[in-house]
Protein backbone atom coordinates (compact mmCIF):
# COMPACT_ATOMS: atom_id res chain seq x y z
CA UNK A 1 23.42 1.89 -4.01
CA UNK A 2 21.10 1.84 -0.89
CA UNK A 3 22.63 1.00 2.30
CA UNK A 4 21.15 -2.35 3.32
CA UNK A 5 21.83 -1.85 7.08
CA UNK A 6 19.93 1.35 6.39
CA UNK A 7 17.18 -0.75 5.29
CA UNK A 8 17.09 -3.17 7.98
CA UNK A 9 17.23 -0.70 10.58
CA UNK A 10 14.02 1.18 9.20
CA UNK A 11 12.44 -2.28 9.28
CA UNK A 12 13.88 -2.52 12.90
CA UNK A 13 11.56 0.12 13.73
CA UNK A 14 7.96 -1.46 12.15
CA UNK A 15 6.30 -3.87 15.19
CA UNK A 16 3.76 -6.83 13.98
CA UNK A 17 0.55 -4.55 15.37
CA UNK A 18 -0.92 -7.92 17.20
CA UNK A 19 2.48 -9.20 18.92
CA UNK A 20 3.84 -5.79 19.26
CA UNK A 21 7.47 -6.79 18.65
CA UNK A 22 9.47 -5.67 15.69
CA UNK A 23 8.87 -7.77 12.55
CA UNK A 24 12.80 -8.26 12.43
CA UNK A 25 13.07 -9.39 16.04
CA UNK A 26 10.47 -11.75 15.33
CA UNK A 27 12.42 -13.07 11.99
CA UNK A 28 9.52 -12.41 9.81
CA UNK A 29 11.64 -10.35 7.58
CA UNK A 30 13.72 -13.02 4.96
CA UNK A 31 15.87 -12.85 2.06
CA UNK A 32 16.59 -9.35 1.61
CA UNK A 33 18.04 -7.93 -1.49
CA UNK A 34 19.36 -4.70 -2.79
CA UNK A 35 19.63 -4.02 -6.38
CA UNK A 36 20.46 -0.57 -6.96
CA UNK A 37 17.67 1.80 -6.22
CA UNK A 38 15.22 -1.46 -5.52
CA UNK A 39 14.90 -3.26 -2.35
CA UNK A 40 13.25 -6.75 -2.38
CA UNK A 41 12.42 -8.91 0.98
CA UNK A 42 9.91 -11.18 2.01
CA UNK A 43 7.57 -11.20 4.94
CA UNK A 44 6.41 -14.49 6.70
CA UNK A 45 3.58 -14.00 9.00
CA UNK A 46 2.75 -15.69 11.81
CA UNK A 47 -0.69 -16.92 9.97
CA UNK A 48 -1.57 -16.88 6.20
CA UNK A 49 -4.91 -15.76 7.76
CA UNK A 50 -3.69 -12.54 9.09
CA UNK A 51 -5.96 -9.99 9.59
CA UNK A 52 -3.29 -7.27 9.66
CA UNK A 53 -1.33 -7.59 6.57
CA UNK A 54 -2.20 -4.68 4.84
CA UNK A 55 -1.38 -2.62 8.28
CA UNK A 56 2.06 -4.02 8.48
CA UNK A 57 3.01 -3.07 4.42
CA UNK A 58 1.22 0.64 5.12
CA UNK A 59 4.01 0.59 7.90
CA UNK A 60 6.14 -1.45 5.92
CA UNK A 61 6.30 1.17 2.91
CA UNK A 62 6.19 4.10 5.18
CA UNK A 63 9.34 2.74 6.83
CA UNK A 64 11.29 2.50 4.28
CA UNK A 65 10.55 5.95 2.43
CA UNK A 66 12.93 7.41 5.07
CA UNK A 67 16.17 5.38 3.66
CA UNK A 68 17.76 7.54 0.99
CA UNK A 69 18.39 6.23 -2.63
CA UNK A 70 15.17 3.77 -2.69
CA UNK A 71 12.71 3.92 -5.64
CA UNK A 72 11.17 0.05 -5.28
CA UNK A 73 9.70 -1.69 -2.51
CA UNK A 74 9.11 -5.57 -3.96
CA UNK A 75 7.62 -7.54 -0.89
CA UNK A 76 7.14 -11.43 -1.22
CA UNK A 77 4.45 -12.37 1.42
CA UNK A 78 4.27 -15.88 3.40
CA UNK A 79 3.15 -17.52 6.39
CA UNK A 80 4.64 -19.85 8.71
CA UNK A 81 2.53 -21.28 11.18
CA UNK A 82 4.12 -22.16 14.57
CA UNK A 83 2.62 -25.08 16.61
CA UNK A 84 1.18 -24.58 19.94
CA UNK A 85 3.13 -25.39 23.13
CA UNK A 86 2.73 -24.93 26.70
CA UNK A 87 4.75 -26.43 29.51
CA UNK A 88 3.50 -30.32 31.01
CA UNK A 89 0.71 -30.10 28.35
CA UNK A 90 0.01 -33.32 26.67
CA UNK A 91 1.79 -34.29 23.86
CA UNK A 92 0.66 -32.76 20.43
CA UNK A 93 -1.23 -34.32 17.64
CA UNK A 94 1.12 -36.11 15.39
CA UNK A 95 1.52 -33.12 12.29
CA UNK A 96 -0.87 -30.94 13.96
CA UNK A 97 -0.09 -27.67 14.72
CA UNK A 98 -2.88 -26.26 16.30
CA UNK A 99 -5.80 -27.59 17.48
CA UNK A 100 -8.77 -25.52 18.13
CA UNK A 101 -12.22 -26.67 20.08
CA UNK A 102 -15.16 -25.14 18.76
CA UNK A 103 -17.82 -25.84 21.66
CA UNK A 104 -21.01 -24.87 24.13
CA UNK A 105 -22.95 -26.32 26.82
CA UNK A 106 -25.94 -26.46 25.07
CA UNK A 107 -27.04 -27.86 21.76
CA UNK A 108 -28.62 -26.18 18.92
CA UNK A 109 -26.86 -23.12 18.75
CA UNK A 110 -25.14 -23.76 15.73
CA UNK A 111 -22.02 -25.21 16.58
CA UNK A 112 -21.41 -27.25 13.72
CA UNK A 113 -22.26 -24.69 11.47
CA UNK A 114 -19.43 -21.98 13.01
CA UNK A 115 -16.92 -25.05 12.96
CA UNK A 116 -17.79 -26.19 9.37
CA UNK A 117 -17.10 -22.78 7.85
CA UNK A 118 -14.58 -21.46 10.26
CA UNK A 119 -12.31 -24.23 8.98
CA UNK A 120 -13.32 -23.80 4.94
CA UNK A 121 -12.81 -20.17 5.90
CA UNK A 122 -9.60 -20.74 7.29
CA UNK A 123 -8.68 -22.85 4.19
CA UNK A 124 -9.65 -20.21 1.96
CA UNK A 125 -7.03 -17.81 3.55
CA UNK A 126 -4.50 -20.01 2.78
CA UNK A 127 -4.06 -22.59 5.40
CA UNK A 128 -3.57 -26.12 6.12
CA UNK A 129 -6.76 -27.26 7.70
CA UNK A 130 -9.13 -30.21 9.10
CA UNK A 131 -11.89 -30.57 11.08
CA UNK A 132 -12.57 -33.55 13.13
CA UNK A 133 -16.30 -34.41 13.86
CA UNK A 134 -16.01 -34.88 18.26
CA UNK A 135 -19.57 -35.35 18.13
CA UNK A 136 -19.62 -39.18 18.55
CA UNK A 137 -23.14 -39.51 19.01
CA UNK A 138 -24.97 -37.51 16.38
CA UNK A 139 -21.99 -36.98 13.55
CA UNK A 140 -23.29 -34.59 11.23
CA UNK A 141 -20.30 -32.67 9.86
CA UNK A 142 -20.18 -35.67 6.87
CA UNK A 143 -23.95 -33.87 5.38
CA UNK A 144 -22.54 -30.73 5.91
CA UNK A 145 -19.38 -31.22 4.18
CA UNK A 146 -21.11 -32.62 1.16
CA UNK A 147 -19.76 -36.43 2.30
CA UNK A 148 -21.49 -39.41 2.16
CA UNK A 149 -22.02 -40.97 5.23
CA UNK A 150 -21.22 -44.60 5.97
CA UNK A 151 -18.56 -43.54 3.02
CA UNK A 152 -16.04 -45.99 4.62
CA UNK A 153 -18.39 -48.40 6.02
CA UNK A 154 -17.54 -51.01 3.31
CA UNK A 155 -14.21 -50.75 2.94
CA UNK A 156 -10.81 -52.16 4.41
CA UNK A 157 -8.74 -49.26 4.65
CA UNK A 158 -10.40 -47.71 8.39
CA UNK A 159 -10.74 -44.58 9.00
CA UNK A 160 -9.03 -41.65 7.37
CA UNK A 161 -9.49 -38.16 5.86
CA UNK A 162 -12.14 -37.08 3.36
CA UNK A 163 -11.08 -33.77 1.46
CA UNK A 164 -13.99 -31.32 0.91
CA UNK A 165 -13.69 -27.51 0.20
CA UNK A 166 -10.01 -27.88 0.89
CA UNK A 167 -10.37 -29.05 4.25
CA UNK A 168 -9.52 -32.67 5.26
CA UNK A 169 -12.47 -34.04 7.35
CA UNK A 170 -12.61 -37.26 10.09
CA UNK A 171 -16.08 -38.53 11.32
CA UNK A 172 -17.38 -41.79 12.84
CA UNK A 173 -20.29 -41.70 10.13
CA UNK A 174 -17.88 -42.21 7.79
CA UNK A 175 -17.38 -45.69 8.85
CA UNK A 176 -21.36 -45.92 9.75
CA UNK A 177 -23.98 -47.31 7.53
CA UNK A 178 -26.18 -44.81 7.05
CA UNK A 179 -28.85 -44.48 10.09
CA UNK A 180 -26.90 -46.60 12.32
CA UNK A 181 -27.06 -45.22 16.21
CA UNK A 182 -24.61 -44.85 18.15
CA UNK A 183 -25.62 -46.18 22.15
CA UNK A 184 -22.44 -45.60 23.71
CA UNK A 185 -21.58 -45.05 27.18
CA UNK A 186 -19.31 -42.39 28.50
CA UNK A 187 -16.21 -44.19 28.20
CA UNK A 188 -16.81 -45.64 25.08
CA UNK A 189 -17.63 -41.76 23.58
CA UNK A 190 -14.13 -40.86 25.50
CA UNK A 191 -12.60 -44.12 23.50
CA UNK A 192 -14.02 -43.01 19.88
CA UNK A 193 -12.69 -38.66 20.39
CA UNK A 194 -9.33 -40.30 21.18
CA UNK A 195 -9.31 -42.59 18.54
CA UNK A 196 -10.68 -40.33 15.49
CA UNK A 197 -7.69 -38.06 17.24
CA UNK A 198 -4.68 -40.20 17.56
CA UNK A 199 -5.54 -43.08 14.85
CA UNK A 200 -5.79 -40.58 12.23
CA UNK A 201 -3.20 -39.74 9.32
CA UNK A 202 -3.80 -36.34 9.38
CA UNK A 203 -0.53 -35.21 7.33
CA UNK A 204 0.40 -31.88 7.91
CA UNK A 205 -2.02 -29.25 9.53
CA UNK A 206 -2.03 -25.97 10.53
CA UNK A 207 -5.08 -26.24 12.32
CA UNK A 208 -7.55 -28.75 13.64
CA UNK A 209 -10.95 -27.84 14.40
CA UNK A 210 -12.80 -29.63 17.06
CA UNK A 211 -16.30 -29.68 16.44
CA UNK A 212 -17.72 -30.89 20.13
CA UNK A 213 -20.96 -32.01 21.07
CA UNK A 214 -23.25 -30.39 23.26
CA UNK A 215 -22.14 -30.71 27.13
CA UNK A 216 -19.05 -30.56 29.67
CA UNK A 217 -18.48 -34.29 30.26
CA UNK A 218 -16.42 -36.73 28.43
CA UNK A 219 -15.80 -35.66 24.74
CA UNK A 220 -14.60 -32.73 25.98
CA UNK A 221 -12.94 -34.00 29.07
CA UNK A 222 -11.36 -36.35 26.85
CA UNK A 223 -10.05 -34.27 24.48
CA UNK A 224 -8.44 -31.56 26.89
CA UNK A 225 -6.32 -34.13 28.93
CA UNK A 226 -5.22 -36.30 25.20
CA UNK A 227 -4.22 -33.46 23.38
CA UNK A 228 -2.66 -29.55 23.66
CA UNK A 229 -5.23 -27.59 22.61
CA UNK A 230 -4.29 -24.06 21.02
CA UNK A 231 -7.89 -22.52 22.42
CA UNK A 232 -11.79 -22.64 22.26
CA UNK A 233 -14.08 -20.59 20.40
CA UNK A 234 -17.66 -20.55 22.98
CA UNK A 235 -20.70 -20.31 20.67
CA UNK A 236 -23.81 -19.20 21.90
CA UNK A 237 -27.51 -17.80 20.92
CA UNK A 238 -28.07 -14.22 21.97
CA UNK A 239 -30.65 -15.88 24.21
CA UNK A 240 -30.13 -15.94 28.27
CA UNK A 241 -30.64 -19.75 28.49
CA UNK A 242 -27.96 -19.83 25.85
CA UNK A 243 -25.68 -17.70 27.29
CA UNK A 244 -26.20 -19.26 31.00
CA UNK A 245 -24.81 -22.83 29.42
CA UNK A 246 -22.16 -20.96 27.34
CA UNK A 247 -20.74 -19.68 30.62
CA UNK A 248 -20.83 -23.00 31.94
CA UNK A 249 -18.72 -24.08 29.13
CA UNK A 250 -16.05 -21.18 29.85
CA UNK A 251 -15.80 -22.38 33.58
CA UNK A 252 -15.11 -25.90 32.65
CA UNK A 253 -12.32 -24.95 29.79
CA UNK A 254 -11.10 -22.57 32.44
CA UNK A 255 -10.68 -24.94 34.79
CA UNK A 256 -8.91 -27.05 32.50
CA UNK A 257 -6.58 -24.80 31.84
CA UNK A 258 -7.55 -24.14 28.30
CA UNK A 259 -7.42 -21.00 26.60
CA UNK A 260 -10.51 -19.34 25.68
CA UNK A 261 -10.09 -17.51 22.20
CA UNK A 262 -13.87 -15.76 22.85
CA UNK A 263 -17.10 -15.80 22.75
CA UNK A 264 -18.90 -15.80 19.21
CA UNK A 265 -23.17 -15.02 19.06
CA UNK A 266 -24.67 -17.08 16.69
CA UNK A 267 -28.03 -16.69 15.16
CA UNK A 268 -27.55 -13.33 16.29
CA UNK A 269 -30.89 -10.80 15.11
CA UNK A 270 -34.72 -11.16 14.66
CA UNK A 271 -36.34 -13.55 16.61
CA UNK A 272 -33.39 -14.77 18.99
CA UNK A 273 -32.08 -10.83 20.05
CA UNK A 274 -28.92 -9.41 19.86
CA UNK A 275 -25.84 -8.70 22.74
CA UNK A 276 -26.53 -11.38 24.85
CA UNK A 277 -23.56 -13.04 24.28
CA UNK A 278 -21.31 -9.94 24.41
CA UNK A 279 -22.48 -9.31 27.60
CA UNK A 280 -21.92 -12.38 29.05
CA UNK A 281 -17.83 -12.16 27.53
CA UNK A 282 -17.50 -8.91 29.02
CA UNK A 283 -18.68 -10.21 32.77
CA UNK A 284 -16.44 -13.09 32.16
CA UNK A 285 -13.76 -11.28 31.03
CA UNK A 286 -13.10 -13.13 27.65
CA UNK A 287 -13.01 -11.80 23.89
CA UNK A 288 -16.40 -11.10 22.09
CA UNK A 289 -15.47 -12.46 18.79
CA UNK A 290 -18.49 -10.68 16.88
CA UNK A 291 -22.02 -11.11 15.71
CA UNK A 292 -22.81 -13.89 12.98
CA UNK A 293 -26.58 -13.13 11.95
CA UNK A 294 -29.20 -15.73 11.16
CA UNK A 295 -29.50 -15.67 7.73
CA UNK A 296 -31.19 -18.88 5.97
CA UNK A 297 -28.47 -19.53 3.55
CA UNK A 298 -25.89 -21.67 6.29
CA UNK A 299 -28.99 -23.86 7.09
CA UNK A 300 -29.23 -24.63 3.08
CA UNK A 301 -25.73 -24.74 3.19
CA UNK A 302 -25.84 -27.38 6.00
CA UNK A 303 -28.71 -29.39 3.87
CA UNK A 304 -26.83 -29.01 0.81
CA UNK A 305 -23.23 -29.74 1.73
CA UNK A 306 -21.51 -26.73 0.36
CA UNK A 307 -20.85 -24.36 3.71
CA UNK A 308 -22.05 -20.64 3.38
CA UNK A 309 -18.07 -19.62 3.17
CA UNK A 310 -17.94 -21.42 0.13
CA UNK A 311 -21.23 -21.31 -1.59
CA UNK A 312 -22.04 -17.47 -1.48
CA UNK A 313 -18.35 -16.58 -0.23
CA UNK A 314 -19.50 -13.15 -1.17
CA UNK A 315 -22.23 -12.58 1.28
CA UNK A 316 -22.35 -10.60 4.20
CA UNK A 317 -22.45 -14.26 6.01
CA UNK A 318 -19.20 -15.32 4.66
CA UNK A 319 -17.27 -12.10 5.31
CA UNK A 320 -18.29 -12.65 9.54
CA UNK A 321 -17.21 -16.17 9.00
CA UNK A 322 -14.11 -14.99 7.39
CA UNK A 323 -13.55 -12.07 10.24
CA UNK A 324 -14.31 -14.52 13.08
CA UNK A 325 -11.23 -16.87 11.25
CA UNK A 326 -8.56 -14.12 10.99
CA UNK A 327 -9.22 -13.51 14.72
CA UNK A 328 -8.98 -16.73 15.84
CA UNK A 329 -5.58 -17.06 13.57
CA UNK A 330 -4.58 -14.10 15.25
CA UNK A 331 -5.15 -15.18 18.71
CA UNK A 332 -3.37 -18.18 18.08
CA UNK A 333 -0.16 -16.33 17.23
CA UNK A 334 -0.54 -14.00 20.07
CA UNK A 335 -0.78 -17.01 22.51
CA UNK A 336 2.10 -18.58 20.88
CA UNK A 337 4.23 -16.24 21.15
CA UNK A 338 3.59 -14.84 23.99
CA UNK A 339 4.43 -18.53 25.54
CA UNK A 340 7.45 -18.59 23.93
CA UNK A 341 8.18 -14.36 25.43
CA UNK A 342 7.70 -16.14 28.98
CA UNK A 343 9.39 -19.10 28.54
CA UNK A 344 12.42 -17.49 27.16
């Protein structure tokens, strides 16, 4: 019979490679059995979008081949996703557990596009995701989600949640007719991010994404001082113009008191360059979360409605978008816990 405080002690000694604590300490080891020469457990991770998985059952395995008498290793895998906290933050988003702003000072760098297939990539690994459409003024995540817009413009039940790809999606052009402008004033932009926020039935999320217009002013403003928000992914052209606005946007999340996740370079390749934006992270001291080329297919993906993640979710395209989502799981966990290390 195999000594199960044998067996817990060589899992004692494995460490989650991103929090660097022991995978016991941090209770993601559950439900441990020993039946004769086999030893069955589960391991819940701080993300179903780990990128490290396979690392911690190498160490897992290699562990456990120093306890006498064991012949077979059955691990159950799960995830539980722990919500964001700080202290005096505002309070959360009702079932929310992390909400993530996906933003830049200036416009056409392909925001939308990183925040429409970050979150179908994030749903893809397994987790519980939306994405709200913060751009009040020119809503486009509804044609790039495959949605109708002005969906909701005829009916009685308001605003709520659209499905698509397995994410659950909130926009103002859902409740639109179809070409109808939006001439809004500051406050009234300020007004329509807290209400798509708060007025919402989101159910039960792991993670919001934030898809922000253009600019450091009041959709942004608005949404930092109404809700805790888990971090910011910076998105930004290779190009110096680019970058120069993209490091206005870390200065104002900064100053906020927002964490920055990183710095991703869109469009990166050909015509626009490459490293700009890696640059730039480095002199600001932030995380350079990798390259996403231009390729044509997440424009038709855009046109089309089906996100690149989801249409060729074999392409080189949707294996960055896929990379750039385990990180930003992963960073969430490490802030997380890390809060919860200092508070304790």
């Amino acid at each position: 019979m195999v000594d199960q405080n044998a067996v817990m002690a060589a899992l004692q000694t494995v460490n989650d490679p991103e929090l660097h604590r022991s995978i016991v300490a941090l209770n993601m080891v559950q439900n441990l059995a020993v039946e004769g020469a086999k030893v069955r457990f589960d391991i819940v991770l701080t993300t179903p979008a780990c990128p490290l998985r396979a690392t911690i059952d190498t160490d897992v395995r290699a562990a456990l081949a120093h306890v006498p008498g064991i012949d077979d290793i059955e691990i159950g895998w799960g995830a539980d996703v722990r919500a964001a906290s700080r202290p005096d933050a505002p309070q959360p988003v009702e079932g929310v557990r992390n909400v993530i702003a996906v933003a830049s000072n200036k416009g056409g760098v392909g925001k939308s596009s990183v925040s429409v297939n970050l979150a179908v990539a994030l749903a893809q690994l397994g987790a519980r995701v939306g994405i709200l459409d913060a751009d009040i003024t020119g809503p486009n995540i509804p044609t790039m989600m495959g949605i109708e817009g002005g969906i909701l413009a005829s009916g009685q039940e308001g605003l709520h949640p659209i499905e698509a790809h397995g994410v659950k999606a909130v926009s103002i052009g859902f409740v639109l007719p179809k070409g109808t402008p939006v001439v809004w004033r500051g406050p009234m932009i300020g007004s329509g991010v807290r209400q798509t926020l708060r007025d919402v039935d989101w159910g039960e999320l792991d993670y919001l994404i934030v898809d922000l217009p253009p600019g450091t002013s009041d959709a942004s403003m608005t949404l930092a001082q109404e809700c805790l928000i888990a971090g910011v992914v910076i998105v930004s052209s290779p190009s110096k113009v680019s970058v120069e606005d993209a490091t206005k946007a870390v200065g104002m999340f900064d100053r906020l008191g927002v964490p920055i996740f990183g710095v991703v370079e869109n469009m990166s390749g050909d015509i626009f360059g490459r490293g700009g934006a890696a640059e730039a992270a480095d002199e600001l001291g932030v995380e350079f979360l990798g390259e996403l080329p231009l390729d044509a297919a997440i424009r038709e993906g855009g046109d089309t409605g089906v996100p690149v993640v989801a249409g060729h979710p074999d392409s080189e395209i949707a294996r960055s978008f896929i990379h750039l989502a385990e990180q930003v799981a992963a960073r969430c966990s490490v802030l997380q816990y890390a809060g919860e290390a200092g508070a304790a």
